[in-house]
Protein backbone atom coordinates (compact mmCIF):
# COMPACT_ATOMS: atom_id res chain seq x y z
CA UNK A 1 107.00 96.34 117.18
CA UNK A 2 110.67 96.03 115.92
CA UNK A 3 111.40 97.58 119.27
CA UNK A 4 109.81 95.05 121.20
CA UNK A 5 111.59 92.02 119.18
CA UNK A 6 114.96 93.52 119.11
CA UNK A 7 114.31 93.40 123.49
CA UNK A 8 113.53 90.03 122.92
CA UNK A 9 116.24 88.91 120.70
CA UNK A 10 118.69 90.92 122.37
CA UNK A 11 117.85 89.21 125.97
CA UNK A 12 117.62 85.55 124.76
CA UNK A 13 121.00 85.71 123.27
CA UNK A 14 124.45 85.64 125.02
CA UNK A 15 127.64 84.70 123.52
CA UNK A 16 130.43 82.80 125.36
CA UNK A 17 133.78 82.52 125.10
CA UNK A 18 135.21 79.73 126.86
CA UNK A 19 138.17 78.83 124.57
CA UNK A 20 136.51 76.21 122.61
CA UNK A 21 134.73 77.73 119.60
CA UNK A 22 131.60 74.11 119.87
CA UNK A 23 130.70 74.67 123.96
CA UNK A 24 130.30 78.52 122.61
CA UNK A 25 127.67 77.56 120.71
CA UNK A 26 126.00 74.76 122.84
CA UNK A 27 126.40 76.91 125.87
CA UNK A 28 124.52 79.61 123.65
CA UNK A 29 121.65 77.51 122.65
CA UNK A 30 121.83 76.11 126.02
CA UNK A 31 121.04 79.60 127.21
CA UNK A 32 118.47 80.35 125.11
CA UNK A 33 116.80 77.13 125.97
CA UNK A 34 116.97 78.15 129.49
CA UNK A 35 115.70 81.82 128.88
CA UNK A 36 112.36 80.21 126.86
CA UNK A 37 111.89 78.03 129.82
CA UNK A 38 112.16 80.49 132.78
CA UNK A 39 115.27 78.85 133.90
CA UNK A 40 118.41 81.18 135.10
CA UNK A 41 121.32 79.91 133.80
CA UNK A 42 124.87 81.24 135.03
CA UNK A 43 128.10 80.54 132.91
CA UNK A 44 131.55 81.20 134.56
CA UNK A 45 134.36 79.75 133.11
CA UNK A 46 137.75 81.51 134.82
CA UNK A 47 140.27 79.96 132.70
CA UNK A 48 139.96 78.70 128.64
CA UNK A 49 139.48 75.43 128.32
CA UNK A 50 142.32 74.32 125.78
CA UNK A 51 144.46 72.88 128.66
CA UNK A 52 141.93 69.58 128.77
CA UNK A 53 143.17 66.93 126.35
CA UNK A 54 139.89 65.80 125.43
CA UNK A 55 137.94 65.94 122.27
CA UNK A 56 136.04 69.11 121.92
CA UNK A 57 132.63 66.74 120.75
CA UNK A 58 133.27 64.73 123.99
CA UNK A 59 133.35 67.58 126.34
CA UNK A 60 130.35 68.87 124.65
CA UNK A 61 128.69 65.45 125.29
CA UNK A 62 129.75 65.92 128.89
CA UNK A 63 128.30 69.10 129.58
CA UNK A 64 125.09 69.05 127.25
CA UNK A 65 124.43 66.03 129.31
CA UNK A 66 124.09 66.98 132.64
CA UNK A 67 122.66 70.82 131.45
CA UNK A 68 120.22 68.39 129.80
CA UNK A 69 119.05 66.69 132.82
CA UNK A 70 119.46 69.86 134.97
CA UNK A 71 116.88 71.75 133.27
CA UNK A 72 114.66 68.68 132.92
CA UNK A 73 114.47 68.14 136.58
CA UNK A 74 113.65 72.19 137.09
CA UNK A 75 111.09 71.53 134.80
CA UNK A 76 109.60 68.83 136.68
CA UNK A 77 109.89 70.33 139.94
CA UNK A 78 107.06 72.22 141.25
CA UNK A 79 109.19 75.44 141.84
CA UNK A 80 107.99 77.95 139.99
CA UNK A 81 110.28 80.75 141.26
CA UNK A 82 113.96 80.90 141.48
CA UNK A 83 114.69 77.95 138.81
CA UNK A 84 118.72 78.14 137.85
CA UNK A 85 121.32 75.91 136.54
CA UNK A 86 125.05 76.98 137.21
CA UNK A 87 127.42 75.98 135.16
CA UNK A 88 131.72 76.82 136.89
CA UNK A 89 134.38 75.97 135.05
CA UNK A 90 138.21 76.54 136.85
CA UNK A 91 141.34 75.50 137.54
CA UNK A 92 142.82 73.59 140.50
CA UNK A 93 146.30 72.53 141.36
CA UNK A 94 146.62 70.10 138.11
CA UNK A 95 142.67 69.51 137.54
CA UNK A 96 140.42 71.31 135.75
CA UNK A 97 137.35 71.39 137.37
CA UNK A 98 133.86 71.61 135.91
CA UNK A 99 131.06 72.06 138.27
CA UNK A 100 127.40 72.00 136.89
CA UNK A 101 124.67 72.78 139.85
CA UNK A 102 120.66 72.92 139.59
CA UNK A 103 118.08 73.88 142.36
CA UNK A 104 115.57 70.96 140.93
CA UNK A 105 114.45 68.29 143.30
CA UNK A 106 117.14 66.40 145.24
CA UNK A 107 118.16 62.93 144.46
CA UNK A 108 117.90 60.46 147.18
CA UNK A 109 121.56 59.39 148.44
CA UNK A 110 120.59 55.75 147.87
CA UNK A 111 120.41 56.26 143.97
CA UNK A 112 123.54 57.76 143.99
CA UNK A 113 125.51 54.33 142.94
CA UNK A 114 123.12 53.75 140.12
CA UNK A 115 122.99 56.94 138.82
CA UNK A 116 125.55 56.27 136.41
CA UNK A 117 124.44 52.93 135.53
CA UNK A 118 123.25 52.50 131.72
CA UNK A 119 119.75 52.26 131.57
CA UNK A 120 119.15 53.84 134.88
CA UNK A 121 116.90 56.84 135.39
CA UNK A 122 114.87 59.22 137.91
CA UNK A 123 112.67 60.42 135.24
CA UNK A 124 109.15 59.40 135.13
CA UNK A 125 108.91 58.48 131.17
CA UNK A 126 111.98 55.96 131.74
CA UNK A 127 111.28 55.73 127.21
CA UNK A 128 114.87 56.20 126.13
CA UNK A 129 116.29 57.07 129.00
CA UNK A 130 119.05 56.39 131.37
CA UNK A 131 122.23 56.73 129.18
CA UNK A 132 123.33 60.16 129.12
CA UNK A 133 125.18 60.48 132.79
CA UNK A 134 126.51 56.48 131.85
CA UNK A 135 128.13 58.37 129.13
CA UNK A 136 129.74 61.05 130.66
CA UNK A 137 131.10 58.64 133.47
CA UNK A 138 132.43 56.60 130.82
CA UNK A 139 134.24 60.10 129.12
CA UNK A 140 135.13 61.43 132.23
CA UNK A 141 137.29 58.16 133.08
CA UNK A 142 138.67 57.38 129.59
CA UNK A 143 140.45 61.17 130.28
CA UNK A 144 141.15 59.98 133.75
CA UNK A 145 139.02 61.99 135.22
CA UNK A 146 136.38 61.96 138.31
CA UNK A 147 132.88 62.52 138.64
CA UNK A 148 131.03 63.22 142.10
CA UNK A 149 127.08 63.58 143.09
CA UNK A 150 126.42 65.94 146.00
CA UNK A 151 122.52 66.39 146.20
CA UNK A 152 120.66 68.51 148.95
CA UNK A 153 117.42 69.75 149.24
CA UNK A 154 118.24 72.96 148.20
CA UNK A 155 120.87 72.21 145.32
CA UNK A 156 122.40 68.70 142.80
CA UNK A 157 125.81 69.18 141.76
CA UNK A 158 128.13 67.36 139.53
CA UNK A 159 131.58 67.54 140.10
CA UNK A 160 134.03 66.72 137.25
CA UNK A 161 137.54 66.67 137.82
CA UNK A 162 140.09 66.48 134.97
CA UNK A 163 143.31 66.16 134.78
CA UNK A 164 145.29 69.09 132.50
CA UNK A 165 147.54 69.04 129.70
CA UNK A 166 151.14 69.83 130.66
């Protein structure tokens, strides 16, 4: 018995070490979330993250944010087979690039200019909905920053661009 929960335990849990001691432990829980709900969830961050000038509770809000809505549309996707959310995290040129991809359903091109709107939302219970990506648009240009949608049948990706401390 203690064999069989220390396999469980021990596969659930991954640590993270991305340079900020708060994503380590939302990216954690993140991947725990994932791991109870079937979902593969890839982390690769190639450089630390203390080069962003950004508050460590705002980049949290970023991420959590669209992992959030990543795993929610897996969920409501009828693939039952091959469900992951990627999160990349590098540098390039004077950007610091953070690229968060899911295999869920695609989102129609023509929602693409609303998607950020407050209030707006793909999900079917619309209750409470519809701020989260308004807020990380809103983050993402206080710091300057970009944000792009690229959906396809087979994969969504956000792209967030940021410009790095020098």
């Amino acid at each position: 018995y203690i064999s069989n929960l220390s396999n469980n335990i021990t596969s659930s849990y991954k640590s993270f070490n991305t340079g900020n001691d708060y994503l380590d432990g939302l990216l954690s829980l993140k991947y725990n979330q994932a791991w109870e709900s079937d979902i593969e969830f890839e982390v690769e961050i190639r450089n630390g993250l203390e080069k962003l000038k950004m508050e460590s509770y705002e980049l949290i809000s970023i991420i959590s944010n669209i992992l959030d809505n990543g795993f929610e549309a897996i969920k409501q996707s009828n693939n039952t087979t091959n469900r992951k959310v990627i999160l990349n995290a590098y540098e390039s040129e004077k950007l610091y690039c953070i690229e968060i991809s899911n295999n869920g359903p695609m989102i129609p091109q023509q929602l693409f200019s609303k998607i950020f709107e407050s209030g707006f939302s793909t999900k079917k219970s619309k209750a409470e909905r519809g701020y989260g990506l308004y807020i990380v648009k809103q983050l993402v240009s206080k710091y300057n920053g970009t944000i792009t949608l690229n959906s396809t049948d087979e994969k969504t990706c956000f792209m967030i661009e940021l410009p790095q401390e020098r």
